[in-house]
Protein backbone atom coordinates (compact mmCIF):
# COMPACT_ATOMS: atom_id res chain seq x y z
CA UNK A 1 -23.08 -4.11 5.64
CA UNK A 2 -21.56 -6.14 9.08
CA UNK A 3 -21.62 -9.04 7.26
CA UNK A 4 -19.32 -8.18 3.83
CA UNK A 5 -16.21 -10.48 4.21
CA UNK A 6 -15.05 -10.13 0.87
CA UNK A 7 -11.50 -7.97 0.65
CA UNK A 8 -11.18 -8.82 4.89
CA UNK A 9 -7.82 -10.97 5.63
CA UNK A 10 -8.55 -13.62 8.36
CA UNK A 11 -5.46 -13.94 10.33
CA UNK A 12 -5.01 -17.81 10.84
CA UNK A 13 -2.44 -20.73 10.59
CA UNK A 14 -3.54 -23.06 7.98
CA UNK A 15 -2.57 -24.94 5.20
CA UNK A 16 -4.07 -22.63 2.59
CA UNK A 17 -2.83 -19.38 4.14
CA UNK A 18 0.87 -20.46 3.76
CA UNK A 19 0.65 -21.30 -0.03
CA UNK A 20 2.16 -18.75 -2.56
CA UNK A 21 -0.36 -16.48 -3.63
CA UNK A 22 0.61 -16.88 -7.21
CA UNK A 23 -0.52 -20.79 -6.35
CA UNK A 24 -4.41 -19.25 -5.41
CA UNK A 25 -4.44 -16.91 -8.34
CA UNK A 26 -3.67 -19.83 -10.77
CA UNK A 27 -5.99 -21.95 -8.92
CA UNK A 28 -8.59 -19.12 -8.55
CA UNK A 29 -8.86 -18.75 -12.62
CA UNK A 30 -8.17 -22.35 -13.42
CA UNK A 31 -11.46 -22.95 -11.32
CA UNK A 32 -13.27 -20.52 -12.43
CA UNK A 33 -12.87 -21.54 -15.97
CA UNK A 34 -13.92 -25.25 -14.63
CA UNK A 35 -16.89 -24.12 -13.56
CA UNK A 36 -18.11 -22.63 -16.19
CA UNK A 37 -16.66 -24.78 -18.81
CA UNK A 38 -18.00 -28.37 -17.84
CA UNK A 39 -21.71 -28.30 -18.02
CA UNK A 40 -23.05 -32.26 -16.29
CA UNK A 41 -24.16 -32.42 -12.48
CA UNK A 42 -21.45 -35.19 -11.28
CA UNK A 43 -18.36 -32.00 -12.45
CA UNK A 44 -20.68 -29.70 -10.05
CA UNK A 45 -20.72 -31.90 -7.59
CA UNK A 46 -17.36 -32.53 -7.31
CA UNK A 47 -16.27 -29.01 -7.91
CA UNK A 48 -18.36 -27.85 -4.77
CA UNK A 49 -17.02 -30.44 -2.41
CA UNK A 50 -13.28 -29.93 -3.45
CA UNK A 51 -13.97 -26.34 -2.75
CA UNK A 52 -15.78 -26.83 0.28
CA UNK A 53 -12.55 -29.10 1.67
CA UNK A 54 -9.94 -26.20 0.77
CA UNK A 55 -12.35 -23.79 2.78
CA UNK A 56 -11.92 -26.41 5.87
CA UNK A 57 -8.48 -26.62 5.33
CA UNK A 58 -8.36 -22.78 5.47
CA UNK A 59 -9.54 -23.20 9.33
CA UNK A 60 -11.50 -20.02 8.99
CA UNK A 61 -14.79 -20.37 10.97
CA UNK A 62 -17.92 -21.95 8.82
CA UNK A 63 -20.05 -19.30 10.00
CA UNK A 64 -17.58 -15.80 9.02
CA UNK A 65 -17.17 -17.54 6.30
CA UNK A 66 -20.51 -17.74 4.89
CA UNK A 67 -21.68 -14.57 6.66
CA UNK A 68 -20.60 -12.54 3.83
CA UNK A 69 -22.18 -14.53 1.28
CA UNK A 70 -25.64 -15.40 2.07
CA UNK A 71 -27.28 -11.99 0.67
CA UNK A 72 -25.41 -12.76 -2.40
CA UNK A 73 -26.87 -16.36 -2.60
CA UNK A 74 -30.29 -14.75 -2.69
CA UNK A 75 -29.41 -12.43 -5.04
CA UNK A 76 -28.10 -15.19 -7.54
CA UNK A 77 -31.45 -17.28 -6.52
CA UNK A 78 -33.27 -14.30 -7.90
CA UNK A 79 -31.73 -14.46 -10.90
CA UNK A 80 -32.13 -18.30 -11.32
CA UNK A 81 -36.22 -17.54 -10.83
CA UNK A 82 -36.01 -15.13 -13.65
CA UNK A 83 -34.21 -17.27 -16.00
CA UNK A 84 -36.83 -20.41 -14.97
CA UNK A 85 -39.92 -18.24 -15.51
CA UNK A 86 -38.54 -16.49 -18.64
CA UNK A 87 -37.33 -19.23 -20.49
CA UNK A 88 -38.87 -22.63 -21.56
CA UNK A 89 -37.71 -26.18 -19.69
CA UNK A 90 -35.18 -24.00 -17.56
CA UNK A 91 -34.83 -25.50 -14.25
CA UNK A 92 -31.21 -26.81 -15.69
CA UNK A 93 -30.05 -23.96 -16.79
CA UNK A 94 -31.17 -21.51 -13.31
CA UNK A 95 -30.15 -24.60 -11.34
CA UNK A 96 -26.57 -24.26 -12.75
CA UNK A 97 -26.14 -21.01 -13.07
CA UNK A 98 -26.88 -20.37 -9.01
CA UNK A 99 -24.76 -23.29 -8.10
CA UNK A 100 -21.96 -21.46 -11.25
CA UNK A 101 -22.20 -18.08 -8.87
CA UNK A 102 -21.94 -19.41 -5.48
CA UNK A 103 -18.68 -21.62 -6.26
CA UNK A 104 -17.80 -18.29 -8.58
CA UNK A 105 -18.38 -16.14 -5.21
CA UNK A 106 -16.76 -18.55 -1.97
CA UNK A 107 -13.71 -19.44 -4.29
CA UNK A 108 -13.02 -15.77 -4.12
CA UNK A 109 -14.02 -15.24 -0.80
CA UNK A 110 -11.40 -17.44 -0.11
CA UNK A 111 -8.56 -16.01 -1.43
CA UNK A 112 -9.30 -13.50 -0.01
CA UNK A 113 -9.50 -14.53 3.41
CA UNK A 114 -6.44 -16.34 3.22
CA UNK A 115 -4.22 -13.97 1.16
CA UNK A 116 -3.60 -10.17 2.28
CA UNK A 117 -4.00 -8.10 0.07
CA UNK A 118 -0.61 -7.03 -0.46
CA UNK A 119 0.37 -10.24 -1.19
CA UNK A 120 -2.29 -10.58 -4.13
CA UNK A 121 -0.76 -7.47 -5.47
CA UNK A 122 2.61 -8.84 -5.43
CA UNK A 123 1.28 -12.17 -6.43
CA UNK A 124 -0.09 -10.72 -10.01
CA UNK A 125 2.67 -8.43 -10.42
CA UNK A 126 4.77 -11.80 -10.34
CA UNK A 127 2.88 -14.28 -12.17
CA UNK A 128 2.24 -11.65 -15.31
CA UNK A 129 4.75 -8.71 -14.94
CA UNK A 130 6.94 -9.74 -17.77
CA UNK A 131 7.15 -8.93 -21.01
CA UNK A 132 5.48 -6.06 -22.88
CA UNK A 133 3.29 -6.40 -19.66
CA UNK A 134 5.86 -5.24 -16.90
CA UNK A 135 5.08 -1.75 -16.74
CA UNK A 136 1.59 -1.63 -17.03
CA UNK A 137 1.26 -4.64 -14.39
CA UNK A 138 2.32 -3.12 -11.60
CA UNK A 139 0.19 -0.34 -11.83
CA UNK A 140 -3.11 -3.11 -12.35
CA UNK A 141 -1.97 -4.79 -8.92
CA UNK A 142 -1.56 -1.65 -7.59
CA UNK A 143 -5.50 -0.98 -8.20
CA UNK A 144 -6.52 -4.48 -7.26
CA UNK A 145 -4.48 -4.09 -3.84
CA UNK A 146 -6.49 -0.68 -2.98
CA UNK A 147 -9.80 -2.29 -4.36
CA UNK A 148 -9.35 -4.93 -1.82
CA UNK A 149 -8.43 -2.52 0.80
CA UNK A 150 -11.32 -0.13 0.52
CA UNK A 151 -14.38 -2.37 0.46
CA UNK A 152 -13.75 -3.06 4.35
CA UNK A 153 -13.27 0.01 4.98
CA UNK A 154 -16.03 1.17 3.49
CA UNK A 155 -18.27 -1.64 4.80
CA UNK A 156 -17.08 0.00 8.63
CA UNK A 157 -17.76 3.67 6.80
CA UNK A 158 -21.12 2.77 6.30
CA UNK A 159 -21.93 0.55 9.47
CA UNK A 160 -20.88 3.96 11.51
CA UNK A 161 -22.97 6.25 9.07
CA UNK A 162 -25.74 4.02 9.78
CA UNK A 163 -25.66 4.05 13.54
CA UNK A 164 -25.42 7.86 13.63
CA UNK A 165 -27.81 7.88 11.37
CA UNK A 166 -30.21 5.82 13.66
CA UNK A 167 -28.74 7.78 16.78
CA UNK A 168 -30.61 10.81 15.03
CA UNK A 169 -33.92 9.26 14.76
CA UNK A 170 -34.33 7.62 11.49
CA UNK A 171 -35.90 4.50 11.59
CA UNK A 172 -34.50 1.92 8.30
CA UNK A 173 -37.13 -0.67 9.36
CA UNK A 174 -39.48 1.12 7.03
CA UNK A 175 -41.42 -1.38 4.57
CA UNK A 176 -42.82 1.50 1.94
CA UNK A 177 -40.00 0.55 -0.52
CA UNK A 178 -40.14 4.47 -1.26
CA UNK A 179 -39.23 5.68 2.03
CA UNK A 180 -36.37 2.91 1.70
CA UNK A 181 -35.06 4.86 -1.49
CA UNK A 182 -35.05 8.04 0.48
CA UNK A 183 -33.19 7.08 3.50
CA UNK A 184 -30.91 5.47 1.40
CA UNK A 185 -29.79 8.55 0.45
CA UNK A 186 -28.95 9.86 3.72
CA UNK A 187 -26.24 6.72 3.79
CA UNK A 188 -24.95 7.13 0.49
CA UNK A 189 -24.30 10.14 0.44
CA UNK A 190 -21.84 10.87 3.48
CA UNK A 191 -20.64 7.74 2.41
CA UNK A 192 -19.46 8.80 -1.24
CA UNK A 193 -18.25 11.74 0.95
CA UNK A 194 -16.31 9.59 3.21
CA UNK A 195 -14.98 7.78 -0.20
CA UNK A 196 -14.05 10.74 -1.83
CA UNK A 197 -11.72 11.89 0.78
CA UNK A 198 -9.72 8.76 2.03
CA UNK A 199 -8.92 8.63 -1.86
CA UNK A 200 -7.75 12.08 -1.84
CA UNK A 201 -5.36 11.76 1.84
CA UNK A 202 -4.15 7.78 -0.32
CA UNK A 203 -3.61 9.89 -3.27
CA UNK A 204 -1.35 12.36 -1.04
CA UNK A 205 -0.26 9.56 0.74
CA UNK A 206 1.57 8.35 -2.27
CA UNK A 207 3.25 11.44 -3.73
CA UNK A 208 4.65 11.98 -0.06
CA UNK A 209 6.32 8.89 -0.77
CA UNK A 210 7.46 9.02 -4.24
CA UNK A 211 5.33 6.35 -5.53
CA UNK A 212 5.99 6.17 -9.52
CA UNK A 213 3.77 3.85 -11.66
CA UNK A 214 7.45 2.99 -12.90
CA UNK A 215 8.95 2.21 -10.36
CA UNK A 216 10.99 -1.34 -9.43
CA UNK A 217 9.34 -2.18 -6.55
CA UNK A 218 11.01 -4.52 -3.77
CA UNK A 219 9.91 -6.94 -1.31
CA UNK A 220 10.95 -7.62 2.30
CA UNK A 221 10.05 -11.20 2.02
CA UNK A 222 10.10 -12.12 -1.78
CA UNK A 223 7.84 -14.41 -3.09
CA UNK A 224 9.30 -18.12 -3.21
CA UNK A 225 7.77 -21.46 -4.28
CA UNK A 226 7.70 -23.82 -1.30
CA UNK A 227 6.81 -27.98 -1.48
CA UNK A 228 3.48 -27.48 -0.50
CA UNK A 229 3.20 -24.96 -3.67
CA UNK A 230 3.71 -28.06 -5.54
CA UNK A 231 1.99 -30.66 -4.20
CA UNK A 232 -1.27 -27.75 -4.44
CA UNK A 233 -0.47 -27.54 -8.41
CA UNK A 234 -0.49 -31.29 -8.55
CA UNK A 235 -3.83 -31.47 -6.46
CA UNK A 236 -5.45 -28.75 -8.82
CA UNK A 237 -4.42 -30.47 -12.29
CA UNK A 238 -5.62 -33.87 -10.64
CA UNK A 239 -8.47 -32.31 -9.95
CA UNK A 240 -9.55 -30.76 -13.72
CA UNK A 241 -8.36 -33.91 -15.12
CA UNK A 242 -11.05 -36.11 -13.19
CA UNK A 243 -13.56 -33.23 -14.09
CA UNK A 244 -12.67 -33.90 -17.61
CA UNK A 245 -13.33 -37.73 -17.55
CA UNK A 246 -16.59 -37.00 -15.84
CA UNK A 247 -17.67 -34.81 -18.13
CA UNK A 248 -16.18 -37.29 -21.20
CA UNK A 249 -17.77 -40.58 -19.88
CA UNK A 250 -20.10 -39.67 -16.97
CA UNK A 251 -22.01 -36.87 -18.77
CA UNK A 252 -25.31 -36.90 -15.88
């Protein structure tokens, strides 16, 4: 649980941490869809390493970064074994749907590492709040900002349930997979607990302050579209435009 890192806001000067968050959330889906949509190894390729330059640019540390993401990794490796032992000739297919996951997983990881999750909030409540959309928008960012929120705090919850836990005498190095399932309970538990009732004090938190689902809400520093916002939108439709040449006359 130490190493979850999605939902935590690295505080750092970079490139990537200045841009608009409406910029990553449009960038976020557009590559998303262009990973999944293209389907030949050279659009892969070149989808990993323009990620894998945005995370440098984002200056957060290599290793935080990926700390949160290797016990996904195996996870989605799992799944790629299943699919090549269930289904004929499918080394292609697992091979690109574990590479599909992990660019899936550290593009999000880096938004959200780069983008508080305020911001996100007021970022979606920008981009789509118009329309026959603009009441029930706010109240959808509003969820996504407290999503974001709780899974580091309930990533600490648990890391200090654990070590109490341990301080008491139980020992989670057991290897009977059994005895796993049990003391699992003694974590989840408190922990649902523990979830339970920071909802509740939020939920007070917010009628104390008059929060209305339709309510105009304001913003110290309003969102504003900078050069750099610009230049990123012109970097990102460069990018799926080479993709789609690949894909059209490199198909490997």
């Amino acid at each position: 649980m130490k190493s979850i890192t999605l939902g935590r806001y690295y505080q750092k000067e970079s490139i990537i941490h200045s841009l608009d968050p409406r910029t990553k959330l449009v960038f976020l889906l557009l590559y998303i869809a262009n990973v999944f949509y293209f389907n030949s190894i050279s659009t892969l390729l070149l989808s990993a390493v323009f990620l894998f330059s945005l995370i440098l640019l984002s200056r957060v540390p290599l290793s935080y970064f990926f700390r949160g993401t290797g016990k996904l990794i195996i996870l989605f490796s799992i799944f790629g074994l299943l699919i090549l032992l269930t289904e004929e000739n499918g080394e292609r297919k697992a091979i690109f749907m574990i590479v599909r996951m992990v660019l899936v997983l550290l593009s999000s990881t880096l938004l959200t590492l780069t983008t508080r999750p305020k911001k996100i909030a007021e970022g979606i409540e920008k981009a789509l709040g118009k329309g026959v959309l603009k009441k029930n928008i706010h109240v959808f960012a509003t969820i996504i900002m407290i999503a974001f929120r709780f899974l580091p705090i309930l990533s600490d919850e648990a890391n200090k349930i654990i070590e109490a836990q341990k301080s008491r005498g139980l020992d989670f190095e057991q290897k009977n997979i059994f005895t796993k399932a049990r003391l699992s309970l003694s974590i989840l538990v408190p922990l649902f607990v523990s979830a339970y009732k920071r909802a509740d004090e939020l939920a007070y938190a917010m009628d104390n302050r008059a929060y209305s689902s339709n309510g105009e809400t304001t913003s110290l520093y309003p969102l504003k579209y900078k050069r750099s916002d610009y230049i990123s939108y012109v970097a990102i439709f460069a990018f799926l435009a080479i993709n789609f040449s690949l894909e059209r006359f490199l198909w490997i």
